[in-house]
Protein backbone atom coordinates (compact mmCIF):
# COMPACT_ATOMS: atom_id res chain seq x y z
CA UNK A 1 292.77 134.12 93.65
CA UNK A 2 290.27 131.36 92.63
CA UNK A 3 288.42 130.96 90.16
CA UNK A 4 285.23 128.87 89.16
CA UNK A 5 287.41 126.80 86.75
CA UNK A 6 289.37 125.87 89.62
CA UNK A 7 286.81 123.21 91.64
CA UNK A 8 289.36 121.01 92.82
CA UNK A 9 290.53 124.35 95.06
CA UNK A 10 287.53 125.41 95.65
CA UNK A 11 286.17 121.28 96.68
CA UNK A 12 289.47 121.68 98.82
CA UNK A 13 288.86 124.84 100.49
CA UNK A 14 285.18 124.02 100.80
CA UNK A 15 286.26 120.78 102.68
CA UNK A 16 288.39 122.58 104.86
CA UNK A 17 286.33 125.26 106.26
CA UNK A 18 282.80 123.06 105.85
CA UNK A 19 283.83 119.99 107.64
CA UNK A 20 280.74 119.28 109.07
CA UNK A 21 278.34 118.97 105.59
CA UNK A 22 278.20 116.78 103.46
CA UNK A 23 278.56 117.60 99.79
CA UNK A 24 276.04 114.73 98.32
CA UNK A 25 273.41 116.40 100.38
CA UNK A 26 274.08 120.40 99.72
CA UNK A 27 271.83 122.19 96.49
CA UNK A 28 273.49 124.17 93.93
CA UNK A 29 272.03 127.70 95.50
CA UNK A 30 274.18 126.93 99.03
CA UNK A 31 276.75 125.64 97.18
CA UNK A 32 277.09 128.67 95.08
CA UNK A 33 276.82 130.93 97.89
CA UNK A 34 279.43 129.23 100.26
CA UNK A 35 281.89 128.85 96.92
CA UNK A 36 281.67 132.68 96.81
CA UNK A 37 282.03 133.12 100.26
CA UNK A 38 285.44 131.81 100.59
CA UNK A 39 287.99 133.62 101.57
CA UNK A 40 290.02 133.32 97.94
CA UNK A 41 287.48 133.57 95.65
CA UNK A 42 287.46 136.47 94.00
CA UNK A 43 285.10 136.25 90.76
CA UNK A 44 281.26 136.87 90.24
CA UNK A 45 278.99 134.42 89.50
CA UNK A 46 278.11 135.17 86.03
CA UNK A 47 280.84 132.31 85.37
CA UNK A 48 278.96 129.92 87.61
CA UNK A 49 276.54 127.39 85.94
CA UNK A 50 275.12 123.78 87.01
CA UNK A 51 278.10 122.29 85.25
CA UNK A 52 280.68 124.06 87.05
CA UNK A 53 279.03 123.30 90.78
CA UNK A 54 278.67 119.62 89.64
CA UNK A 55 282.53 119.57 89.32
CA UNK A 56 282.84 121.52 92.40
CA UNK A 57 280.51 118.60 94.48
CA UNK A 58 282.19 115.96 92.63
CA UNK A 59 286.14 117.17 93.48
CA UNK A 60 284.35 117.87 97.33
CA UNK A 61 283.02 114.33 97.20
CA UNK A 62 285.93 112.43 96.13
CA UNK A 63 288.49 115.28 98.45
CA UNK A 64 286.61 113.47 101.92
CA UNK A 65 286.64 109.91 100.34
């Protein structure tokens, strides 16, 4: 199970199954939606807020650098 604490699995799985996008270029709303979309993830998204999605881009960012 993941979590929204867990961005560097999520930013891993993310980079994984969206190899295509590019995380500098994705808004919070899609990135929300694909984060709680993945196949793992298993909480709602009360526990989701800008700060946690900025880690999540940030861990995707540095995961394809």
């Amino acid at each position: 199970m993941i979590c929204w604490t867990d961005s560097l699995e999520i930013a891993i799985s993310l980079s994984d199954k969206f190899p295509d996008i590019d995380p500098k270029k994705i808004n919070f709303v899609d990135l929300r939606d694909m984060v709680m979309n993945l196949e793992d993830f298993e909480e709602g998204q009360s526990k989701c807020g800008e700060k946690v999605l900025e880690a999540i881009q940030m861990n995707w960012i540095e995961e394809l650098e």
